[in-house]
Every structure is written in C-alpha cells, then in structure tokens.
Protein backbone atom coordinates (compact mmCIF):
# COMPACT_ATOMS: atom_id res chain seq x y z
CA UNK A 1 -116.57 62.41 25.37
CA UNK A 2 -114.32 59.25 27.10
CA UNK A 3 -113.81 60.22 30.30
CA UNK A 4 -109.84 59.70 31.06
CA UNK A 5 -109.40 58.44 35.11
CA UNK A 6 -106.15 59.54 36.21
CA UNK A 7 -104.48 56.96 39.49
CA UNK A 8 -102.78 58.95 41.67
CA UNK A 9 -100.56 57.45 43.75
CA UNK A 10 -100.60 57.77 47.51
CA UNK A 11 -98.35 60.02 48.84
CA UNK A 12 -96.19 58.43 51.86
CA UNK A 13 -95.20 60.28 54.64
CA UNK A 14 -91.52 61.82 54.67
CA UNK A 15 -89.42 59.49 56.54
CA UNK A 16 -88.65 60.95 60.64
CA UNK A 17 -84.79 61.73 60.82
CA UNK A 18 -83.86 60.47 64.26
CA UNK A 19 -82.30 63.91 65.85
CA UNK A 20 -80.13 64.24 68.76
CA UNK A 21 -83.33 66.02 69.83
CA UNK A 22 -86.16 63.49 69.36
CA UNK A 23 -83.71 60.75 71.33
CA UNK A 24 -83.42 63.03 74.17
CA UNK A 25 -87.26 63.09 74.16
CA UNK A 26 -87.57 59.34 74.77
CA UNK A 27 -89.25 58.86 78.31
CA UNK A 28 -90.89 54.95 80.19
CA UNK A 29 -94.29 54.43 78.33
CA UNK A 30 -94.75 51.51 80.23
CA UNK A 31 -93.16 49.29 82.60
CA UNK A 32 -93.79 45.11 82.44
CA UNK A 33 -92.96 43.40 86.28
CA UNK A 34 -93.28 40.38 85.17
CA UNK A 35 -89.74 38.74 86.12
CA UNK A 36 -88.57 37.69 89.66
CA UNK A 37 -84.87 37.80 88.38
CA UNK A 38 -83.21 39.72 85.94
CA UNK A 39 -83.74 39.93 82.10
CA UNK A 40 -80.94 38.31 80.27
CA UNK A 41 -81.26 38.68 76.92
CA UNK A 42 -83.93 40.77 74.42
CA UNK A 43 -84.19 40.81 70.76
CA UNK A 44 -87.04 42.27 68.32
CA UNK A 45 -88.18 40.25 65.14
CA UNK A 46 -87.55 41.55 61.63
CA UNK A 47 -90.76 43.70 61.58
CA UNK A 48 -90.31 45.29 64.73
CA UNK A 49 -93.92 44.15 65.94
CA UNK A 50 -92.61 41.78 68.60
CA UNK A 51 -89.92 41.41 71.62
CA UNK A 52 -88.90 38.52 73.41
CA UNK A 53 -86.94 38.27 76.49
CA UNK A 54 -85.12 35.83 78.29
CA UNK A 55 -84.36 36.00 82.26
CA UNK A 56 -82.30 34.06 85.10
CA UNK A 57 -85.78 32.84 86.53
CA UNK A 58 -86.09 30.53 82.93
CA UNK A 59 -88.91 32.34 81.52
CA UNK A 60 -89.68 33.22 77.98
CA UNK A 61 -91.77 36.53 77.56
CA UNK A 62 -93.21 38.12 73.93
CA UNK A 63 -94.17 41.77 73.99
CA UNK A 64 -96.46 43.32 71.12
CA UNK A 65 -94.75 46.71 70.16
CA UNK A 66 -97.59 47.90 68.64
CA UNK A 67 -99.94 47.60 71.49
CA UNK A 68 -97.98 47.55 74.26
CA UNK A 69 -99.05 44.55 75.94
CA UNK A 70 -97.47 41.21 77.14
CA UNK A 71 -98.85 38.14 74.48
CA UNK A 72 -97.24 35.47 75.75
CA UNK A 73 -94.95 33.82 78.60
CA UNK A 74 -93.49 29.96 78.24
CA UNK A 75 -90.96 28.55 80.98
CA UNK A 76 -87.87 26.04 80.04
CA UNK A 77 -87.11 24.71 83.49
CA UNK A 78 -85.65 21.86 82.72
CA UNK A 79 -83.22 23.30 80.35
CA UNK A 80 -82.84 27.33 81.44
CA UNK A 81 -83.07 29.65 78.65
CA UNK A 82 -80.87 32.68 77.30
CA UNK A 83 -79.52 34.46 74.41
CA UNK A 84 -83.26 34.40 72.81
CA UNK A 85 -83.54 35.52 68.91
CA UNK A 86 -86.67 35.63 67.13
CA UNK A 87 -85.54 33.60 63.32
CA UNK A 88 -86.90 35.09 60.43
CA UNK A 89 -90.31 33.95 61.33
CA UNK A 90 -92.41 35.99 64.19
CA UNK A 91 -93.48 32.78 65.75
CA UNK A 92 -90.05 30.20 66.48
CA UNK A 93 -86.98 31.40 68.65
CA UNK A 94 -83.72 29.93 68.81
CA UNK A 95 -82.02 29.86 72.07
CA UNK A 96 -79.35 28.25 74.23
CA UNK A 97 -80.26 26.19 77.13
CA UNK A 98 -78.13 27.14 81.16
CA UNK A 99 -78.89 23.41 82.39
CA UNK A 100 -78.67 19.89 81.92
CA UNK A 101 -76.19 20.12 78.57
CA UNK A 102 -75.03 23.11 76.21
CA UNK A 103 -77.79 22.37 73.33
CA UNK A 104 -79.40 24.96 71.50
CA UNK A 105 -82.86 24.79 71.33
CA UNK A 106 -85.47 25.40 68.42
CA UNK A 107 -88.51 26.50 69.95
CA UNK A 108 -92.37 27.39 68.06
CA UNK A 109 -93.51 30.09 69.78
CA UNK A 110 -97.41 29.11 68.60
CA UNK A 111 -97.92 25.57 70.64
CA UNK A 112 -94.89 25.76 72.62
CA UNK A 113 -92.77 22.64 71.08
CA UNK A 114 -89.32 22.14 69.78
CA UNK A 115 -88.26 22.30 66.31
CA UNK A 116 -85.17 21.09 66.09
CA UNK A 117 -81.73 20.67 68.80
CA UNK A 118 -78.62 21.72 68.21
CA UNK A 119 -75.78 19.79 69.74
CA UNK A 120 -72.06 20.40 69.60
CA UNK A 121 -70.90 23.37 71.78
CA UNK A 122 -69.27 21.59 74.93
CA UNK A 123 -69.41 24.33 77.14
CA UNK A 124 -71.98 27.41 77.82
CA UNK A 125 -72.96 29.07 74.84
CA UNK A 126 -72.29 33.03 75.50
CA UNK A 127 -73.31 34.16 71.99
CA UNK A 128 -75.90 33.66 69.87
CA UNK A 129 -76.77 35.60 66.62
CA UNK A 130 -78.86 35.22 63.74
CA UNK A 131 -77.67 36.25 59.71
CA UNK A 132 -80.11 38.81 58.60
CA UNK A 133 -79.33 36.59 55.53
CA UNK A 134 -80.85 33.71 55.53
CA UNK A 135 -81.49 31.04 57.86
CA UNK A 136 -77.52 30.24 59.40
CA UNK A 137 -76.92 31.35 62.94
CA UNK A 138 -74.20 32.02 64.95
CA UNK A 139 -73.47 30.70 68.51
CA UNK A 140 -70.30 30.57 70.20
CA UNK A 141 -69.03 28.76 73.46
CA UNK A 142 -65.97 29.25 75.42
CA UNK A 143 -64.19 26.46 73.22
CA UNK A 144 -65.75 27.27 69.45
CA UNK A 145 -67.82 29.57 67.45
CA UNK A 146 -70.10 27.27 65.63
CA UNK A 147 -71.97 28.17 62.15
CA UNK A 148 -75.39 26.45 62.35
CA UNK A 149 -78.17 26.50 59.95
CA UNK A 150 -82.28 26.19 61.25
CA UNK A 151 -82.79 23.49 58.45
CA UNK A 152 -80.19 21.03 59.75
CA UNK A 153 -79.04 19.80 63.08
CA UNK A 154 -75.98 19.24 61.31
CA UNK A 155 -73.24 22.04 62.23
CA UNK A 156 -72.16 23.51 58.83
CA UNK A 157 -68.60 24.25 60.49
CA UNK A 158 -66.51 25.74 63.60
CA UNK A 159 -63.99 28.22 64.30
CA UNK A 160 -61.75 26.27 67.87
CA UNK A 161 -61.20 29.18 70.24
CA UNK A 162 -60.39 29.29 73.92
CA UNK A 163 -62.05 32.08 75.59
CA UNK A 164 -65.27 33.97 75.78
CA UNK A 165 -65.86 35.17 72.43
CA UNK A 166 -68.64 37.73 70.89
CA UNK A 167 -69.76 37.44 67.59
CA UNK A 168 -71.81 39.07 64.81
CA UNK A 169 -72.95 39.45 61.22
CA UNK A 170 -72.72 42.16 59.62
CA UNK A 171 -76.11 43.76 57.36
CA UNK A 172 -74.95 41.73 54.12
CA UNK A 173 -74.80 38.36 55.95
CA UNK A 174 -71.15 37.64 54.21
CA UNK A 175 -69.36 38.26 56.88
CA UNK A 176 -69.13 37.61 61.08
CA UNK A 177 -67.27 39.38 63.22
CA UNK A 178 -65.56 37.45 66.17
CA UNK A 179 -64.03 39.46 69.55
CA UNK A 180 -62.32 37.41 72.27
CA UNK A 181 -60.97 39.91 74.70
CA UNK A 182 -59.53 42.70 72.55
CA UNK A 183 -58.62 40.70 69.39
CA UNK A 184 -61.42 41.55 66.97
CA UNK A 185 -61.29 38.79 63.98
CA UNK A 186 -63.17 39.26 60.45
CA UNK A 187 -64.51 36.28 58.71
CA UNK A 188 -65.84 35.50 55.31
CA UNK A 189 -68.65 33.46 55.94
CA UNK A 190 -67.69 31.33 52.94
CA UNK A 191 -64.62 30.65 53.18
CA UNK A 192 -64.19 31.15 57.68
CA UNK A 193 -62.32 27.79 57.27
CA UNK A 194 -59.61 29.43 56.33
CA UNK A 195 -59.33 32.27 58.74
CA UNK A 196 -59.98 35.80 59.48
CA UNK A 197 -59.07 37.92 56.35
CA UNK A 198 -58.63 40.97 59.00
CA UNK A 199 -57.53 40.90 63.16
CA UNK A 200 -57.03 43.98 64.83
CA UNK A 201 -56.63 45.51 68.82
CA UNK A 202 -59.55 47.01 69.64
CA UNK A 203 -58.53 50.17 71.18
CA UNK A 204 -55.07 50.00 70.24
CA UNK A 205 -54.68 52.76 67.77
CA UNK A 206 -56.11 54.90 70.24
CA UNK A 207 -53.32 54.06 73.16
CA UNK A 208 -55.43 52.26 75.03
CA UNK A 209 -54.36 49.30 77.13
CA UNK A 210 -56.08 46.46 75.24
CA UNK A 211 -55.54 43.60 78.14
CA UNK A 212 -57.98 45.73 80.16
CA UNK A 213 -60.86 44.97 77.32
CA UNK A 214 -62.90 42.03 77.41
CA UNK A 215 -65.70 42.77 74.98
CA UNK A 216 -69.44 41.32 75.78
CA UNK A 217 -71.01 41.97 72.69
CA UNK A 218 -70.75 42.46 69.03
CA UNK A 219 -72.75 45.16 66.71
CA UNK A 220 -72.42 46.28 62.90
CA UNK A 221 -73.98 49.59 62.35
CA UNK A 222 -77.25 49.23 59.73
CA UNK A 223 -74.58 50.67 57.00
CA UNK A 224 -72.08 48.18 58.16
CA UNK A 225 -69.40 51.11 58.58
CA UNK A 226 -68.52 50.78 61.88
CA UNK A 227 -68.50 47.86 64.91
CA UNK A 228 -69.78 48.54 68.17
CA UNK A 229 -67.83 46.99 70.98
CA UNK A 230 -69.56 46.45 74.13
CA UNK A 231 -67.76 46.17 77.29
CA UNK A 232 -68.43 45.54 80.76
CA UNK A 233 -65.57 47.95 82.07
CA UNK A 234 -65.41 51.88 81.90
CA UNK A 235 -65.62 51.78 78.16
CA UNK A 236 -67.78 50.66 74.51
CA UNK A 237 -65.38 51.00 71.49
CA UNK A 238 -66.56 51.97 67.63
CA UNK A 239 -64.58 50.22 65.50
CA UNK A 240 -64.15 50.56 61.63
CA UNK A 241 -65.33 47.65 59.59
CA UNK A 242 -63.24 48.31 56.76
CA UNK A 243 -59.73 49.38 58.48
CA UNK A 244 -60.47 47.55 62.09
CA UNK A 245 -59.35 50.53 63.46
CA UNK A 246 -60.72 51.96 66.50
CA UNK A 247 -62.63 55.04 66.07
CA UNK A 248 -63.90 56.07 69.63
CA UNK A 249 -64.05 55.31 72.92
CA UNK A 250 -67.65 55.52 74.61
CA UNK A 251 -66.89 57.14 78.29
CA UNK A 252 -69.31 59.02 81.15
CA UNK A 253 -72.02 55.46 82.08
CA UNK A 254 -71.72 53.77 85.06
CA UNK A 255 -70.07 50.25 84.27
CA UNK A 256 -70.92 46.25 85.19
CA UNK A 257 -67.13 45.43 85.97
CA UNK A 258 -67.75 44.85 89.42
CA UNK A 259 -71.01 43.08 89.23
CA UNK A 260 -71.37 39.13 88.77
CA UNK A 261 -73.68 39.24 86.02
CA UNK A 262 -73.01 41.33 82.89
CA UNK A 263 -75.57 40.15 79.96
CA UNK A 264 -73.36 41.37 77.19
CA UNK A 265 -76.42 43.58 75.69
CA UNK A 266 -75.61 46.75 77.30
CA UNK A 267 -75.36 48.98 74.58
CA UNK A 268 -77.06 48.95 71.15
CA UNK A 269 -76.93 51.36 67.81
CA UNK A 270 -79.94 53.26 66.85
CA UNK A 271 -81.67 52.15 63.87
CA UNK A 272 -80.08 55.01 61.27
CA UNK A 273 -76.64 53.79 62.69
CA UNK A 274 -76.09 57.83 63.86
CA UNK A 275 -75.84 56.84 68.03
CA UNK A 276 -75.59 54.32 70.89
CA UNK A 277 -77.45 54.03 73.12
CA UNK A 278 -76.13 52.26 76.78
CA UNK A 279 -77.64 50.82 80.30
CA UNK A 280 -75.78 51.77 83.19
CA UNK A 281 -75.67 51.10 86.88
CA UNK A 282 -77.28 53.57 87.96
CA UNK A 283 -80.15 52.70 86.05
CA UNK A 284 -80.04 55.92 83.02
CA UNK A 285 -79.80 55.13 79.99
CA UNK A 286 -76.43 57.17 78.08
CA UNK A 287 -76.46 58.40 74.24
CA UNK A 288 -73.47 59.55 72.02
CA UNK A 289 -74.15 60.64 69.03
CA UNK A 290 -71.46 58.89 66.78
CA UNK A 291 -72.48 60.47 63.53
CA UNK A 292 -71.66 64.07 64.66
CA UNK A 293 -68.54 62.75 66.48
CA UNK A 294 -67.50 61.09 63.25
CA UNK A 295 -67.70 65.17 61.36
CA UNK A 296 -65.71 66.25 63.88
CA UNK A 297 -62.82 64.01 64.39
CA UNK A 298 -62.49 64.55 60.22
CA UNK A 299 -62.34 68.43 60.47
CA UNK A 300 -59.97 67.91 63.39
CA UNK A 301 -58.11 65.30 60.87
CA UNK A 302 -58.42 67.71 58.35
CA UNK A 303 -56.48 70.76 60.27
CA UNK A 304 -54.03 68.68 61.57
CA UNK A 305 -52.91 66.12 59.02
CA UNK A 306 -53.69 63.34 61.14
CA UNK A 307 -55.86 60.07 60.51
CA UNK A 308 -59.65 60.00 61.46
CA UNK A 309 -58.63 58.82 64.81
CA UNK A 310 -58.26 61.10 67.85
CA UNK A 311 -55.11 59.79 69.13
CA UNK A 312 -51.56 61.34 69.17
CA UNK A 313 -52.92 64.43 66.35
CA UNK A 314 -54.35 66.22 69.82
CA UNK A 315 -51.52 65.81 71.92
CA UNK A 316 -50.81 63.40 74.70
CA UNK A 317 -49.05 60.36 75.25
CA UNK A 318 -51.92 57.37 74.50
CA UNK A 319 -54.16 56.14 77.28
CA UNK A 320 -51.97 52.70 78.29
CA UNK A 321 -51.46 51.25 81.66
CA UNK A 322 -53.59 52.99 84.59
CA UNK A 323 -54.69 56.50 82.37
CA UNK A 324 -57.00 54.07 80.28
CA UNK A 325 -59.34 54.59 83.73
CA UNK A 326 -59.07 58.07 83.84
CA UNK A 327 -62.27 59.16 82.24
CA UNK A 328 -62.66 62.51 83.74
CA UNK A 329 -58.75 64.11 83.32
CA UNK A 330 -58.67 62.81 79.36
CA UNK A 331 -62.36 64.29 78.83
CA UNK A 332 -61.20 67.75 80.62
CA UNK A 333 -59.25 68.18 77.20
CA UNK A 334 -61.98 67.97 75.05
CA UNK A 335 -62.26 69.74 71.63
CA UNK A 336 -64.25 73.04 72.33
CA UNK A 337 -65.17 74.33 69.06
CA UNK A 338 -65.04 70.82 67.38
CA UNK A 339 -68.34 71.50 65.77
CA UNK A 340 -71.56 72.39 67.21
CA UNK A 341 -74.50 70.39 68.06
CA UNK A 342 -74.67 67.35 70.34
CA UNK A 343 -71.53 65.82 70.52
CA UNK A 344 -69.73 69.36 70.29
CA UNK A 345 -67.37 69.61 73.28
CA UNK A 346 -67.88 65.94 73.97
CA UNK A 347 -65.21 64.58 71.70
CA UNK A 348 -61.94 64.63 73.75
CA UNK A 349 -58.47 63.60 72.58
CA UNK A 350 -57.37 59.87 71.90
CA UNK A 351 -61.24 59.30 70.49
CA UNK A 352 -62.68 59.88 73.60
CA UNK A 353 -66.74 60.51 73.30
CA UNK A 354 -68.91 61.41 76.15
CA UNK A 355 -72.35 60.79 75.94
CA UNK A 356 -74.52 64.15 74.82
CA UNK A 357 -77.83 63.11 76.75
CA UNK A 358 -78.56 60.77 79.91
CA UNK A 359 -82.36 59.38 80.35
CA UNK A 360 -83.51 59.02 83.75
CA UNK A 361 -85.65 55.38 83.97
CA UNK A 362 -84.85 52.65 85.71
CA UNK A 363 -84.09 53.13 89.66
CA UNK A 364 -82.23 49.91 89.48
CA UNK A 365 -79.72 49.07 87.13
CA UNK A 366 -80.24 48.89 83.23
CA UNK A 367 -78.74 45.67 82.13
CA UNK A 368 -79.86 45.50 78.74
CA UNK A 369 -81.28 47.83 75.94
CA UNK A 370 -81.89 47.63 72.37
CA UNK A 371 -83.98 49.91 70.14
CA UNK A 372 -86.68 48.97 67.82
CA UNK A 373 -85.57 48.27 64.19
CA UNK A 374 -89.11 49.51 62.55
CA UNK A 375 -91.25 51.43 65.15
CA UNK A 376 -90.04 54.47 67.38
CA UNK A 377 -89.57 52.85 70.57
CA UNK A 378 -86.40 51.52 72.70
CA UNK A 379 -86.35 48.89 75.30
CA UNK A 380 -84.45 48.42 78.17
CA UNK A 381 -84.38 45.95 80.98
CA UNK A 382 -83.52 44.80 84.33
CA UNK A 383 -85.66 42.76 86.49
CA UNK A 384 -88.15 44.76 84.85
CA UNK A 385 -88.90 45.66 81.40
CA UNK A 386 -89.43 49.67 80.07
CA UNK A 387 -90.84 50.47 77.00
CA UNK A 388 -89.41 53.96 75.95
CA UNK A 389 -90.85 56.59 73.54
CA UNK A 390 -90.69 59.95 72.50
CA UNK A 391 -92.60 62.79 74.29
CA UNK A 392 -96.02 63.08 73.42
CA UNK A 393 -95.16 67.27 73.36
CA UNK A 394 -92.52 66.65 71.41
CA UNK A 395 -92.93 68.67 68.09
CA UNK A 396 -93.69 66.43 65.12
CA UNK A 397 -95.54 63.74 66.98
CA UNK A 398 -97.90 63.51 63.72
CA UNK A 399 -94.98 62.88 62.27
CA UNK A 400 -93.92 60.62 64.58
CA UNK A 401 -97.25 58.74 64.48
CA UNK A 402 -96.20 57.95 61.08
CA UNK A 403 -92.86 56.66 61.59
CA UNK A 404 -94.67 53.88 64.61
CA UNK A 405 -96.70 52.60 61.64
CA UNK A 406 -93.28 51.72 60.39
CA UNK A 407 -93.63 54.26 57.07
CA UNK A 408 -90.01 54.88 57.23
C-alpha cells in the first residue's frame, strides 16, 4: 500500500482588529530615564523591532521593542542631532545635525561612523522623512525642501520655499506632501520640478481661520486616504489626499503654542489608519477615532445633502476669526445620535472631533508619540521615554500575544 503524506499548512493566527477598546487599554510598560533634556525626535524601523530617539542633550538612543531594553546610546556633540530616521536598514540612521553647519548626516549604527554627508540646506533642517520606497529622503529647511537619495551626496533636486515647511510621502512613495503654514502642496515625486499638481487651505472648507495654522508635521494614513496635520495650537487637521479637503478638526488636548519647543511629532495615526493618537501638556495621551467619525459625518451627509465635511450642513456660521479658539461652545453642539460607539457624540459641527479616550502617563508633558508599525506597542516621550501596551487583563491577550510577534 503507498502511503500518501498529506502537508498541511500552518494555520496563522487571525489578524487583532485594533478596537476603540483595546487602545483605551494601553497603559506605561516601562519607562527609560535616560535623557537629561527632552526627546526630540523618535522613529521605528520598517520591522518594528527597533526605536531610536533623538534629544536636545545630543544623544542618540536605540530601544529593542521586542525586549524592552535600551541596546545602544551614541552622542554627536560636535554636530547636535535631530529629526533621527532609521533607512531601510535596522543598523544606519539619517539625521540632521543643530551645530556647526546644516549637513545631514549618514550615520552606521554598528561601529558608530559616517556614511555619507549631505550638504545643501542653508539653514536648520526642520523636516526630515524617509520614502517607504526606496532609498530617496526628504528634508526640508526654512529656505528649500530638498529630495536626497542615501546612494549619492548629490541632491537629486529642490523645491525654494520661505518658511517652515512639513513634509511627507505618502505609502506608494510617488508622491510628498509639503505644508508651510496652512498651504498644503501635493507633489509628484517625478515630475516636483514642475509644481504641486494640488494646493489647498487646510482648514478652510471647514471655516476655520487658516492664518492661525502653522502645521509641525506631516502624516499619510497607511491607506493613503487621508493627511494628518499636526499643529502646535488648539488643533490637528485630517485632510483628504485625494480632494485636499479638510475633513476634521482634532479638539479637547492640551496644546504646545505657548511653549518654546514644539518637536513637530505630537500626534501620530495608528497603524490600521482608524485613529490618532496625540501628546499633550498635561502629559495624557488623547485618541479620536477617525474611522467611526468618518461613518458618521457620511450618514449626517447623507440626511442632509451636504458634502462629507461637517461645515455649514449643521448650521452655524464657520469657525473664522476668534471662534476658531472656542473649543468648548462649538463641541456643546455636537451630533447626539450620530452613530454609536466611540466617537458617537464626539463629532460636533464644522468637523469638529473630540477625542473618545484620554491615557493618563506622563506627569510632565508628552512631546512626542508614535505607535509601532508591526508590534502592539506605542511610544511616547518627553525627557523620558514610555513604552505603552495593552492591559495584561484585557480580553484577548493570547490574541494579542500573537499580534507582538508581528503575525498581523
């Protein structure tokens, strides 16, 4: 008789949806003191294993994710370091330099030497991103946004700007985004020599008073739908990528306006694109669920003929001049009934979105968060560093167990 072996193929865990619920679970793991001045910049590499941070004391610090633990600290004293982002490699870093000159700087991770320089940018480099593409980068100064590439030294080309711009890919790589002040520019990455296909207002088809926004950072959602706008005043926007209109307006933190430094990485999408999550001053960190908000603003479209927007279709007359402050009053009209689950209530007229859930951590304030692009975990800083995840009583941690061996 042959005897016929049959291969069966191992089963893989059912992805973990990322709930309203299971972010509201997220609590400090573990907090890292090992910064005498305030964390600057973070940013995760592509398999979520590894974080590095920059701070004002010129340190360099890399985090393992998986086990929780500091690996490795370098110092660039001579030159200051911020805006650190891992390339596509776990072990080099590409960052810009806060002394001597406005190079960008290279760096191998593994024996601490430089790669390569890059030098153009005449003033401080604000913004620094890397394509999830290929090897070109991103950086721009407060006289050009300059397309780089880690193979040459050689800029590949430059869009002249005068201002403090943000900037970002978006998940294909084909195209940036550029913000200076309000004025959110689209790009084709091949052909940005000959200007942004799209320009819009950020918060202008919402009423908003748009010389009030000076945006601090730049984020596509993972499905490249919408743009996060981060702010340093009472307000994040969520833009549409397609139309460049503004969606919503992110109210109820605690904002940076009155505070000298502001590292631009306050707020930060969740991996599934669904929420944002924000530091504040008072040290919590604030989540809106955007997804849910985005169902209810189109049955509220839907019933009144309107566009996806919350603007003029619930009454009122726009939020310009001082009412674009008033966070409380324009919430107080708030949709009750607008759906239920987390955002419910939340979503007021004009787009306005309060956050559904506020996590107590930091006693000081959080400057900068991001969450993990792989593993279940969020990060947040100020002159310390808190590693956040979910509740160990949180039903489903088997589940969850999964999902942190990045099975997703």
């Amino acid at each position: 008789m042959d005897v016929v072996w049959i291969e069966k193929k191992a089963q893989q865990p059912a992805p973990v949806v990322l709930t309203p619920a299971l972010l509201g679970s997220l609590k400090v793991s573990k907090i890292f003191k090992d910064n005498t001045q305030i964390i600057t910049s973070l940013d995760f590499d592509d398999t979520g294993t590894k974080c590095v941070t920059s701070a004002q004391d010129e340190s360099l610090h890399v985090y393992d994710c998986v086990t929780g633990k500091l690996d490795k600290t370098l110092f660039s004293k001579k030159y200051g370091v911020h805006l650190a982002r891992f390339t596509h490699r776990s072990t080099n870093v590409v960052y810009a330099s806060t002394k001597e000159d406005d190079t960008l700087r290279y760096l191998s991770l593994h024996d601490n030497k430089y790669i390569r320089y890059f030098r153009g940018h005449e003033k401080k480099v604000v913004a620094l991103e890397m394509s999830p593409l290929d090897d070109q980068f991103l950086a721009g100064s407060e006289d050009a946004v300059r397309l780089w590439d880690l193979r040459s030294p050689n800029c590949q080309g430059a869009v002249s700007i005068v201002g403090t711009p943000a900037v970002a890919f978006d998940p294909s790589g084909m195209v940036f985004a550029v913000c200076l002040g309000s004025t959110l520019r689209l790009y084709d990455v091949k052909s940005f020599d000959q200007g942004p296909f799209k320009i819009a207002e950020v918060g202008q088809s919402l009423g908003v008073n748009t010389s009030l926004i000076e945006a601090t950072q730049l984020e596509f959602s993972t499905d490249g739908k919408n743009i996060l706008v981060t702010t340093a005043s009472e307000a994040h926007y969520i833009v549409d990528a397609f139309e460049a209109t503004t969606r919503f307006r992110l109210v109820g933190h605690y904002t940076y306006s009155n505070e000298v430094f502001q590292s631009g990485g306050e707020a930060s999408w969740t991996p599934d694109g669904k929420c944002v999550v924000s530091g504040s001053r008072d040290g919590g960190i604030y989540v809106w669920d955007i997804a849910k908000a985005t169902m209810d603003a189109a049955a509220v479209a839907a019933v009144s003929g309107s566009s996806g927007t919350l603007n003029n279709g619930l009454g009122g007359s726009g939020l310009g001049g001082s009412g674009a402050g008033n966070s409380s009053s324009n919430s107080s009209n708030s949709l009750n009934g607008a759906g239920n689950g987390s955002s419910g209530s939340l979503l007021g007229q004009h787009g306005e979105l309060r956050p559904f859930k506020t996590l107590k951590g930091h006693g000081v304030p959080s400057h900068i968060v991001a969450f993990n692009p792989k593993y279940l975990m969020m990060v947040s800083g100020s002159t310390e560093l808190a590693f956040w995840e979910p509740d160990p009583n949180y039903v489903g941690m088997d589940a969850l167990n999964d999902f942190s061996k990045g099975r997703h």
